[in-house]
Protein backbone atom coordinates (compact mmCIF):
# COMPACT_ATOMS: atom_id res chain seq x y z
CA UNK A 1 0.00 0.00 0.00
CA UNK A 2 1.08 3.60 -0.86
CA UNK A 3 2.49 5.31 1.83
CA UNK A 4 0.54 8.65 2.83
CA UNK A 5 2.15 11.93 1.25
CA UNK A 6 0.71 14.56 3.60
CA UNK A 7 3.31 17.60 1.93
CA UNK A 8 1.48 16.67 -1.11
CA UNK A 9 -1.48 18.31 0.45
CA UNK A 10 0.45 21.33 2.11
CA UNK A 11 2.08 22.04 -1.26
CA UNK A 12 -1.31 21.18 -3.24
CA UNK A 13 -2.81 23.95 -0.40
CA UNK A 14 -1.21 26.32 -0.47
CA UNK A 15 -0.60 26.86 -4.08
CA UNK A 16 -4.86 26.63 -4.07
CA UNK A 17 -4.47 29.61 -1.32
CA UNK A 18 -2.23 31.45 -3.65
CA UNK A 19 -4.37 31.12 -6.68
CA UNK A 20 -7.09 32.30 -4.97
CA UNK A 21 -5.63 34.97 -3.68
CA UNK A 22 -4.32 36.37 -6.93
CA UNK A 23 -8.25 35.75 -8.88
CA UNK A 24 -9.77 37.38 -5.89
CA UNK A 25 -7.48 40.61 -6.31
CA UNK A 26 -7.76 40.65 -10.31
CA UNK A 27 -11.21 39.44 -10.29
CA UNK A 28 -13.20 41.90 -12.10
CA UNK A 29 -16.54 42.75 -10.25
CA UNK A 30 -19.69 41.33 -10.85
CA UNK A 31 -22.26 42.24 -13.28
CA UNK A 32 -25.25 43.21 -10.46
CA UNK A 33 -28.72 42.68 -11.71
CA UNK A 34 -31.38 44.69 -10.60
CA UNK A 35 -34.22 43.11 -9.02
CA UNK A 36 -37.90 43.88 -7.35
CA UNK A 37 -38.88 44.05 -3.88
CA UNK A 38 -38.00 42.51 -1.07
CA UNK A 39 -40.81 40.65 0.29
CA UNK A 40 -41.00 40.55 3.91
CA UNK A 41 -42.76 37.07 4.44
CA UNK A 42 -40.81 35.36 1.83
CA UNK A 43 -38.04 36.63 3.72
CA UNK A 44 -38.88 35.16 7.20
CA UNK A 45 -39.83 31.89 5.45
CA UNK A 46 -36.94 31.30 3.64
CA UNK A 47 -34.60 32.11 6.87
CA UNK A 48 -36.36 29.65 8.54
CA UNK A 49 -36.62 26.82 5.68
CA UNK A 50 -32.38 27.51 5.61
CA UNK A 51 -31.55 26.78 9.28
CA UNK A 52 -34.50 23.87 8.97
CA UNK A 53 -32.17 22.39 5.94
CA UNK A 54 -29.33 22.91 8.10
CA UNK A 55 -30.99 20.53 11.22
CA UNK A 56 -30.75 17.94 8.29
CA UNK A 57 -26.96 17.20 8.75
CA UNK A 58 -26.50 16.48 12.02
CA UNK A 59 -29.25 14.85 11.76
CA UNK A 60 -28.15 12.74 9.39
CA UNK A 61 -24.82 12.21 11.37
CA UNK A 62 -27.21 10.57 13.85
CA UNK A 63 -28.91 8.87 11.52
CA UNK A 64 -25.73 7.11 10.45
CA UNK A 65 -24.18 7.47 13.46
CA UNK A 66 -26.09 4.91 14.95
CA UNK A 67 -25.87 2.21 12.34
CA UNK A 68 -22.73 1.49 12.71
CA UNK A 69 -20.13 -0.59 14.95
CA UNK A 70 -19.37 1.10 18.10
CA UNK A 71 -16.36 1.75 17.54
CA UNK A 72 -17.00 4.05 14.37
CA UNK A 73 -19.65 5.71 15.66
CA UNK A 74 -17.59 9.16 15.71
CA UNK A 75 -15.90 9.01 12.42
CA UNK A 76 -19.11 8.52 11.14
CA UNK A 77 -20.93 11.24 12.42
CA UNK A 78 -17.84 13.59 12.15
CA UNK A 79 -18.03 12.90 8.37
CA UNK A 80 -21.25 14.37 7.85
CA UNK A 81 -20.14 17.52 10.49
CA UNK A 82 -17.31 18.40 8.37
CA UNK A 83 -19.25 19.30 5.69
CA UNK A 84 -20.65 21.90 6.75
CA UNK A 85 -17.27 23.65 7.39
CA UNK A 86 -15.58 22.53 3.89
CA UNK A 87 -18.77 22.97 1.48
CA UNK A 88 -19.66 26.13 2.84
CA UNK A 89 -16.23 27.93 2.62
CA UNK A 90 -16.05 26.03 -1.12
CA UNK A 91 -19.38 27.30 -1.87
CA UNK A 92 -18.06 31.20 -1.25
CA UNK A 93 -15.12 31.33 -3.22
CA UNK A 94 -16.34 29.46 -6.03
CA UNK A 95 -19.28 27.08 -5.52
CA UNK A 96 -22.11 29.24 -6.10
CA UNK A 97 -20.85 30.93 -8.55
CA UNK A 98 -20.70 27.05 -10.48
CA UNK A 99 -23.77 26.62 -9.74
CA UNK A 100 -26.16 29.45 -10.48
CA UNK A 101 -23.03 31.83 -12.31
CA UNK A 102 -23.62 33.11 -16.10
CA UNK A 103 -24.86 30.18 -17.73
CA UNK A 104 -21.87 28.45 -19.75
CA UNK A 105 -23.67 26.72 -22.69
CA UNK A 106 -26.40 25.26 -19.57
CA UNK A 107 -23.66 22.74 -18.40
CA UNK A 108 -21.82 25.16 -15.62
CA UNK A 109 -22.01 28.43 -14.47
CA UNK A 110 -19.31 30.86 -15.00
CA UNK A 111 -16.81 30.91 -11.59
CA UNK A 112 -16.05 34.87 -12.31
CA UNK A 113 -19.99 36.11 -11.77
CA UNK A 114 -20.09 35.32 -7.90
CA UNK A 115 -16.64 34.51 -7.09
CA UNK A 116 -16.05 34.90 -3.51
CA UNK A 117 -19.95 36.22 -3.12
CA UNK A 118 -18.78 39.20 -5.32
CA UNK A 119 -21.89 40.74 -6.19
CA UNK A 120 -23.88 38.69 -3.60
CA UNK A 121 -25.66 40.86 -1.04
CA UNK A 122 -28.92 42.11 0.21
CA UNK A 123 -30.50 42.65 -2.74
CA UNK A 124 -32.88 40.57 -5.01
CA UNK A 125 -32.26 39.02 -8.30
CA UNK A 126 -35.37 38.88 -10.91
CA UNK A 127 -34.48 35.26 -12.00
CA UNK A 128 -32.86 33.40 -9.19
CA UNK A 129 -34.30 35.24 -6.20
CA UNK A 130 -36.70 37.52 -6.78
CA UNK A 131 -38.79 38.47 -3.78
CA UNK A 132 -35.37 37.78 -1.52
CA UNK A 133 -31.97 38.92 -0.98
CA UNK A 134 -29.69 36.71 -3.29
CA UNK A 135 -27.29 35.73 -0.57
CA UNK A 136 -30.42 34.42 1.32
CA UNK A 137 -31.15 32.37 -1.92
CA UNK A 138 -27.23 31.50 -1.88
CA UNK A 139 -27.36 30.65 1.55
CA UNK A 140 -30.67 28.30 1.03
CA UNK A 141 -28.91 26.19 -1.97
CA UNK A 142 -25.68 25.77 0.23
CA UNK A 143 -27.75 23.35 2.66
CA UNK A 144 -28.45 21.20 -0.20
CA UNK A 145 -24.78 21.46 -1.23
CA UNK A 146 -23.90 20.44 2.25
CA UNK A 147 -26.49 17.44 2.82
CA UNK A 148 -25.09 15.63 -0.62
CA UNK A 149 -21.52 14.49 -0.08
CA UNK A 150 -22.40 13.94 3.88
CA UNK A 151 -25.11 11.60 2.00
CA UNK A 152 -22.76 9.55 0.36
CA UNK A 153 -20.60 8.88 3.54
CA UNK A 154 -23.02 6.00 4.62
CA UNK A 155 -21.80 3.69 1.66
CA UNK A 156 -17.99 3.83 2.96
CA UNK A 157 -18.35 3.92 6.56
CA UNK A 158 -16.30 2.42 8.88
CA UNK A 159 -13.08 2.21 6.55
CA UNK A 160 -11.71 5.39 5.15
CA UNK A 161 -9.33 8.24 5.72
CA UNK A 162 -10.35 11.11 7.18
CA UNK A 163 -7.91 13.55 5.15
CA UNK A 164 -8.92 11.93 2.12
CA UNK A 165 -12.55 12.06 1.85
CA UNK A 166 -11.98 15.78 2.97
CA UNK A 167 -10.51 16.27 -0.31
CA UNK A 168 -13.12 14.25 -2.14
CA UNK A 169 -15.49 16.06 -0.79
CA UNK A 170 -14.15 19.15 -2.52
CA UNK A 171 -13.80 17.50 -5.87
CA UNK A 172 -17.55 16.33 -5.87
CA UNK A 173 -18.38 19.51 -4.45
CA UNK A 174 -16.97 21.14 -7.51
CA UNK A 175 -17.31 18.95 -10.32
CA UNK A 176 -20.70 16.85 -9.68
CA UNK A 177 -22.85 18.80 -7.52
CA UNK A 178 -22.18 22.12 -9.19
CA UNK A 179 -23.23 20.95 -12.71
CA UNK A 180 -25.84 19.31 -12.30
CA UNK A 181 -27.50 21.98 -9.79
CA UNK A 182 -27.04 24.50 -12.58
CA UNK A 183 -27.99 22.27 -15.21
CA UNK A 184 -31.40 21.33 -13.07
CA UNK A 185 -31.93 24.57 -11.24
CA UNK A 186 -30.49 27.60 -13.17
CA UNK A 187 -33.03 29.42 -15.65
CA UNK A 188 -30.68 28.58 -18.61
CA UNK A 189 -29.76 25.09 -17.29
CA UNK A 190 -29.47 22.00 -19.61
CA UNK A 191 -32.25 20.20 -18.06
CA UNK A 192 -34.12 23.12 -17.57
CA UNK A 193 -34.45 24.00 -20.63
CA UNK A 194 -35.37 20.93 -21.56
CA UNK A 195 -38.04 21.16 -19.17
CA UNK A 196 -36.89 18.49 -16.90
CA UNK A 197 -38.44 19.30 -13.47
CA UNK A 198 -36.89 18.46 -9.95
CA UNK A 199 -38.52 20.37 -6.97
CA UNK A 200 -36.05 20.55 -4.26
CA UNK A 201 -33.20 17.76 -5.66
CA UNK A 202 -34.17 14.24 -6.67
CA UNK A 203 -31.71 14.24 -9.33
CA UNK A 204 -29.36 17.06 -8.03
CA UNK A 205 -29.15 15.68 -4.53
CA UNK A 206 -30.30 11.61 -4.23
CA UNK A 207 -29.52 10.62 -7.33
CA UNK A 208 -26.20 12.18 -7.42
CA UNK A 209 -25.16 11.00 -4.07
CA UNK A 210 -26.52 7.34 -4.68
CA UNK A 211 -24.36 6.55 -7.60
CA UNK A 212 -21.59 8.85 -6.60
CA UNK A 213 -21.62 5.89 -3.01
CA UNK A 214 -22.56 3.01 -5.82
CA UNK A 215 -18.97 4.09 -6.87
CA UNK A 216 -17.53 4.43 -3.55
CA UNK A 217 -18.49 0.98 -2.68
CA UNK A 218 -17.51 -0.06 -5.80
CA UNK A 219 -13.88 1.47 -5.23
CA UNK A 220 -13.03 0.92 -2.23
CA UNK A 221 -14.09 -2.99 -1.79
CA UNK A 222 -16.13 -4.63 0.92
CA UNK A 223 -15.32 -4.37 4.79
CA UNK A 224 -13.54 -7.24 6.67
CA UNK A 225 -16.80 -8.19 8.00
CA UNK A 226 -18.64 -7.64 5.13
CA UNK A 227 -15.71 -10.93 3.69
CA UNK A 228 -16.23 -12.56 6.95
CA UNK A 229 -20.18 -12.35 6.74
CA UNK A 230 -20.15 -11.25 9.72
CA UNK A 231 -23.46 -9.37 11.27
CA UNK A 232 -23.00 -6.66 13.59
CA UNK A 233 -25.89 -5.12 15.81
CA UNK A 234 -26.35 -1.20 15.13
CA UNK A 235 -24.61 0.59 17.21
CA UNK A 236 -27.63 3.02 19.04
CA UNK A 237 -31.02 2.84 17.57
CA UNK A 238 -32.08 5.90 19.57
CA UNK A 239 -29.79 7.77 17.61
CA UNK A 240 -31.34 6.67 14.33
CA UNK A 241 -34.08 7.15 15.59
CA UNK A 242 -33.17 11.03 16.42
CA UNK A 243 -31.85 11.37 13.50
CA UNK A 244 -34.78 10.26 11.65
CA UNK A 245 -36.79 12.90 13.50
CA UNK A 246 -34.29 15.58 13.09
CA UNK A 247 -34.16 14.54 9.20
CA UNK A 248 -37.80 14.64 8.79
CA UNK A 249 -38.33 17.93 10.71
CA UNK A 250 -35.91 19.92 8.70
CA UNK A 251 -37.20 18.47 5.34
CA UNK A 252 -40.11 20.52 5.41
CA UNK A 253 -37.15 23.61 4.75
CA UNK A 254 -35.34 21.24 2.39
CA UNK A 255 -39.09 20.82 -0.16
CA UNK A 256 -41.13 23.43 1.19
CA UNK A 257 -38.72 26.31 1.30
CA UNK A 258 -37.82 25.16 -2.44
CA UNK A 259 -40.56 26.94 -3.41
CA UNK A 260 -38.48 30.03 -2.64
CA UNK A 261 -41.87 31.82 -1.36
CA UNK A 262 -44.54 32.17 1.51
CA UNK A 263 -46.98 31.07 -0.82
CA UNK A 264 -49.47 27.91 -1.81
CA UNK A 265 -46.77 26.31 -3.56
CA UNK A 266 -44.76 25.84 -0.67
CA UNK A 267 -47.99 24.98 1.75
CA UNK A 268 -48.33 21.83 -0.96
CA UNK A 269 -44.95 20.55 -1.13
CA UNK A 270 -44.76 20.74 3.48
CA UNK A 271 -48.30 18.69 3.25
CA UNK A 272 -47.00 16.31 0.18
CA UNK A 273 -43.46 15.70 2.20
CA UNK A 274 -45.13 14.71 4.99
CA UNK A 275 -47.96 12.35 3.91
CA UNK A 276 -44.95 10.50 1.90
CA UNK A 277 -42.92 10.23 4.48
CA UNK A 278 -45.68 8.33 6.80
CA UNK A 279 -46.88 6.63 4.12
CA UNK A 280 -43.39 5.16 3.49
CA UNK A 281 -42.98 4.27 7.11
CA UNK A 282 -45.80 2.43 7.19
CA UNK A 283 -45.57 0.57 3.77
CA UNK A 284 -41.73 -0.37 5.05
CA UNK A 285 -43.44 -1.85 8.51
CA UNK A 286 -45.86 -3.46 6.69
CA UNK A 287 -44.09 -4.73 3.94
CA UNK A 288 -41.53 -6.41 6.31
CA UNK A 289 -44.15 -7.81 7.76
CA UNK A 290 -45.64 -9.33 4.76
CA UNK A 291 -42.39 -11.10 4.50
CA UNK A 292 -42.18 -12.07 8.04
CA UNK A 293 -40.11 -10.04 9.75
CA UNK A 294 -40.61 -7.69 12.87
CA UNK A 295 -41.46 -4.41 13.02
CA UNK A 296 -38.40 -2.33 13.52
CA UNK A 297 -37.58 0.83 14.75
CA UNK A 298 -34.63 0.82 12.27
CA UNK A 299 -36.91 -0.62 9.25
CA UNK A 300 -39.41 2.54 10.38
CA UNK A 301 -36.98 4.89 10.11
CA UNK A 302 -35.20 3.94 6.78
CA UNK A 303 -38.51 4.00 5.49
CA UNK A 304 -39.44 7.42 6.52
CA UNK A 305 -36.55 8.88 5.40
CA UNK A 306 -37.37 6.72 1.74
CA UNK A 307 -40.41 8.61 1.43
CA UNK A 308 -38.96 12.11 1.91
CA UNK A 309 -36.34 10.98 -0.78
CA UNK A 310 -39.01 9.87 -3.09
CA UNK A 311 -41.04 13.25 -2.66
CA UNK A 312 -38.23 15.82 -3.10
CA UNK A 313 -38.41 15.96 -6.16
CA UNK A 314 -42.44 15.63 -6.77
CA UNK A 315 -43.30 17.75 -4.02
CA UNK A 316 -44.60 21.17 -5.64
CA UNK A 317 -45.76 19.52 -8.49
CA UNK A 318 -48.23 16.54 -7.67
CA UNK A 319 -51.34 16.51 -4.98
CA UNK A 320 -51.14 15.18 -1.91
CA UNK A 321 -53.47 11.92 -2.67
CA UNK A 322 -50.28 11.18 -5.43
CA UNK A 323 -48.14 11.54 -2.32
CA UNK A 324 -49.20 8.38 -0.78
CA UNK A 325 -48.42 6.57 -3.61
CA UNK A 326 -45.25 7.84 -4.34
CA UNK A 327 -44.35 7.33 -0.86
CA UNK A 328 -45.24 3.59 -0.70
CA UNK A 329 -44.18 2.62 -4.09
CA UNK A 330 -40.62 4.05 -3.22
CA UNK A 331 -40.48 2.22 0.03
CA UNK A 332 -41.50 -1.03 -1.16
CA UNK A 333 -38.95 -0.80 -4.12
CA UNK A 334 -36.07 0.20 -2.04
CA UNK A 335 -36.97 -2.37 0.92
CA UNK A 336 -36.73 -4.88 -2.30
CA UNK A 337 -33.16 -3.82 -3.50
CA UNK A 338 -31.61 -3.30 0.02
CA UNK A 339 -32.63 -7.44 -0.10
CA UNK A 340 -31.19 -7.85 -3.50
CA UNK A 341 -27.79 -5.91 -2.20
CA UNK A 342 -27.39 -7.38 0.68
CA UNK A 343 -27.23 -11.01 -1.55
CA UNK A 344 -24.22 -9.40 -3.26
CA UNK A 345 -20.62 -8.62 -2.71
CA UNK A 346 -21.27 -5.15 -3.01
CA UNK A 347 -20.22 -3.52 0.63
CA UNK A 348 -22.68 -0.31 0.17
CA UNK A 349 -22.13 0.35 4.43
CA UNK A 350 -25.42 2.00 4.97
CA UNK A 351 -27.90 1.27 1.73
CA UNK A 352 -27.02 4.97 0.49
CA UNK A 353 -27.52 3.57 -3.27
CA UNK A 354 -30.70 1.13 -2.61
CA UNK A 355 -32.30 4.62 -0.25
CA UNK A 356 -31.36 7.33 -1.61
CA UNK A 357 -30.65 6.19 -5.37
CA UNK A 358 -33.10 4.29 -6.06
CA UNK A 359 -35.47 6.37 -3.82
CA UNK A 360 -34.75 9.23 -5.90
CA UNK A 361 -35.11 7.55 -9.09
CA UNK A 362 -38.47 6.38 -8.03
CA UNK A 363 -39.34 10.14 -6.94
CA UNK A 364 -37.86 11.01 -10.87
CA UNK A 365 -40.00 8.60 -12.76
CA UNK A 366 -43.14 9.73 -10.42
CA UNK A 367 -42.82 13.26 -11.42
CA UNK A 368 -42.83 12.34 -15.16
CA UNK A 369 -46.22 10.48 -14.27
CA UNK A 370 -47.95 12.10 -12.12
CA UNK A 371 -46.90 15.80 -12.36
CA UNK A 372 -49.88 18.68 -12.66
CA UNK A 373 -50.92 19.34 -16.49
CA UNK A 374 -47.29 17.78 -18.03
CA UNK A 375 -47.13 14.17 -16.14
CA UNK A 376 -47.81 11.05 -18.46
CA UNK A 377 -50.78 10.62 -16.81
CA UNK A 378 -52.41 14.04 -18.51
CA UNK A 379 -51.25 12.32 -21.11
CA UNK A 380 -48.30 13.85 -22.35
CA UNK A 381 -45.49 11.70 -22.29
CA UNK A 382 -43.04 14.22 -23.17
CA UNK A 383 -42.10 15.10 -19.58
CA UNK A 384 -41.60 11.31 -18.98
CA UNK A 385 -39.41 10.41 -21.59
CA UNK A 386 -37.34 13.16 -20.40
CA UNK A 387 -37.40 12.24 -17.37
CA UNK A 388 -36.63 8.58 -18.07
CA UNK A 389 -33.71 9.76 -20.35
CA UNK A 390 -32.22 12.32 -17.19
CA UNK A 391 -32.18 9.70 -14.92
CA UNK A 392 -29.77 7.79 -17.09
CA UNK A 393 -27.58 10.78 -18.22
CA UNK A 394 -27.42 12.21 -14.43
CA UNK A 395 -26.85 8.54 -13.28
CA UNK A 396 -23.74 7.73 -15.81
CA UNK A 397 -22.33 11.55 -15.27
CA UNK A 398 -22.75 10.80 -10.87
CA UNK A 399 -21.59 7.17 -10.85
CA UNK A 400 -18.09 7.90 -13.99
CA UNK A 401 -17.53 10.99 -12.37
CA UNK A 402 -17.56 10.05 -8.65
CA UNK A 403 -15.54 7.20 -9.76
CA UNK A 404 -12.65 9.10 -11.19
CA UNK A 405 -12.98 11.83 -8.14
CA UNK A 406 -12.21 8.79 -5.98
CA UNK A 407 -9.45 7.71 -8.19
CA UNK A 408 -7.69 11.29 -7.63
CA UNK A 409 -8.44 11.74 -3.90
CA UNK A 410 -6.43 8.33 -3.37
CA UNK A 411 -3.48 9.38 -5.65
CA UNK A 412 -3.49 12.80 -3.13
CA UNK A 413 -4.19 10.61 -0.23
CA UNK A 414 -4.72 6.91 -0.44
CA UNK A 415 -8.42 6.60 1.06
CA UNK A 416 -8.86 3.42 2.70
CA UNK A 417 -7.66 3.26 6.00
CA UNK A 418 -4.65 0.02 6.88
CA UNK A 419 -6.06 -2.94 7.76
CA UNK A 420 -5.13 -2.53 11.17
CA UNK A 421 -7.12 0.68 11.59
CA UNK A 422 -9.50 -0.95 10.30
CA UNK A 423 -9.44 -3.53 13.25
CA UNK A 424 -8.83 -0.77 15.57
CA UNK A 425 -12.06 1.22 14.69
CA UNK A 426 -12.13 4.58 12.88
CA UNK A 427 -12.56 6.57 16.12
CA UNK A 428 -9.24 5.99 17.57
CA UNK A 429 -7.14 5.44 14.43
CA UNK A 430 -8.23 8.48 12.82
CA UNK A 431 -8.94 11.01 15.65
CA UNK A 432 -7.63 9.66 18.28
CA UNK A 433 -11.39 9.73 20.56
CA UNK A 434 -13.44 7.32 21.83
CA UNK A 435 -17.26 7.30 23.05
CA UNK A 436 -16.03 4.89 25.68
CA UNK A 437 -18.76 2.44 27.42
CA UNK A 438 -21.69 3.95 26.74
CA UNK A 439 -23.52 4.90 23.80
């Protein structure tokens, strides 16, 4: 195995630093677009849908958290905690600007409009934001940008380095989440244009984690116990539980505040997010049940958090009668392939791929069906072919993309951890902490 080159990442740091540096001084200043009013209720909403998306990463860290062995239980929630520290400072120098910059032939946006937040400040913009300030709009889509890398942590829990996902997380960041949030979500996007339509991130956020941790699973090989078939009890259901509840709460920012108003759009995706969500919970329980199992708590949860996967990117569009269905439908078929995946070799730690997707496939195809006055079921099957043909493209560009994003973080830094660590448990090997005899 390759021995670590830590200067490599000092050099490779400060040369970024540098670079930055120089762009920010010679950077000529943004092109400021005029926009309306503020709008005092949109305003309020949309702070509070922000911090609400926000709640979703810890909670996810708890989510995961307490999946796993004991003895990972910190690296594992630190992964998703760290995000919000790198993505956010990536997101001000250039992220935004990537993803909702001067359109650059609908693929990417250009890095010079909002580099740094130039030109992003209390005012509104007419086509991005245009009854609130665009940084509160910036802010809003930096939660998403946040959520989706600390998503794809669950497939390679429990055995890799710390220092190298950090960088990974940069490069996904950067080249994944960036283009396809402009391509989806900017007025000139690709897939906009094209009429594709994702509410608050099936494709953007679930789809492009799921295959970007299809490839990290893929990459990085099965666990020792995973070989040994070994079956380890979940390390503290409470916290899943927790998390679940913390996950579920701040969706209704993640959906409803994607309608980027105080309005009845946004009082249709909070009532379609939640009837998914219980109807997934239930059609999990049930389901298991059907094929003999118990009801879990863990089986209730994954299945909750299914059906606000499934939604995202339905919610504003369909009624809340088609949320029941899309909620069930996605939990049954992702309760289906975490069986089918769990008769493989294919070490996907937490089900990110079989939940989040698949789940977000499932939401996809539903919005091409059932979608107000364009779904298939209006009978125009325009918006479902496109749909059909997105979830391919976004699926190939996520999974070949990830895959060569992994290939470069482990040149940097190689990204599975020594055996030994392995063995030893993430938590001591890399950070040196322990959450000692009780959790």
């Amino acid at each position: 195995m390759r021995k670590n080159k830590p200067e490599w990442l000092v050099a490779l740091g400060l040369l970024i630093g540098a670079a930055l540096t120089g762009l920010f001084v010679f950077a000529p200043s943004a092109n400021r677009v005029a926009g309306g009013p503020i709008v005092a209720g949109d305003v309020a909403w949309m702070l509070t849908a922000t911090a609400l998306v926000l709640l979703m990463t810890p909670g996810l860290s708890f989510f995961y958290g307490g999946m796993v062995q004991k003895k990972n239980v910190i690296s594992t929630m630190l992964q998703s905690f760290i995000a919000m520290g790198v993505v956010s400072l990536v997101w001000v120098i250039v992220g935004f600007s990537l993803a909702f910059g001067d359109s650059l032939g609908g693929i990417i946006g250009n890095p010079w409009t909002y580099f740094m937040f130039n030109g992003v400040g209390g005012a509104t913009h007419p086509d991005l934001s245009p009854t609130i300030p665009l940084a509160l709009f910036a802010m809003f889509q930096l939660k998403f940008a946040i959520i989706t890398p600390a998503l794809i942590t669950g497939s390679f829990a429990e055995r890799v380095r710390f220092a190298s996902y950090m960088v990974f997380i940069v490069l996904f960041t950067l080249f994944i989440y960036a283009p396809l949030a402009h391509m989806t979500w900017h007025p000139e996007g690709l897939l906009r244009q094209w009429g594709v339509l994702d509410f608050a991130g099936g494709t953007v956020v679930h789809m492009s984690a799921g295959f970007a941790a299809l490839a990290g699973a893929l990459f990085l090989g099965p666990r020792k116990v995973k070989l040994a078939n070994e079956i380890h009890a979940p390390a503290n259901i409470p916290f899943v539980l927790l998390g679940t509840g913390m996950l579920w709460f701040g969706w209704f920012g993640f959906n409803a505040g994607s309608a980027l108003a105080a309005n009845e759009t946004a009082v249709l995706a909070f009532c379609a997010t939640n009837t998914a969500s219980a109807a997934a919970m239930l059609a999990w329980v049930f389901f298991d049940a059907v094929r003999g199992r118990r009801p879990s708590a863990l089986g209730a949860s994954i299945g909750a958090v299914v059906g606000l996967v499934a939604i995202t990117p339905a919610a504003g569009y369909v009624t809340i009668p088609a949320s029941i269905a899309i909620g069930a439908a996605a939990a049954i078929v992702s309760n289906l392939a975490v069986y089918w995946k769990s008769k493989t070799t294919l070490d996907d730690t937490l089900d990110v791929f079989p939940c989040h997707g698949v789940g977000g496939m499932v939401g996809m195809i539903a919005t091409g069906l059932l979608a107000d006055k364009v779904g298939l079921v209006h009978g125009d099957p325009t918006i479902f072919i496109r749909h059909l043909l997105t979830i391919i493209g976004a699926g190939v560009f996520a999974f070949s993309g990830s895959y060569l994003l992994y290939l470069i973080s482990d040149t940097l830094i190689t990204f599975r951890v020594r055996t030994e660590q392995e063995d030893k448990g993430l938590d001591l090997s890399q950070h040196a902490e322990s959450i000692g005899a009780e959790v």
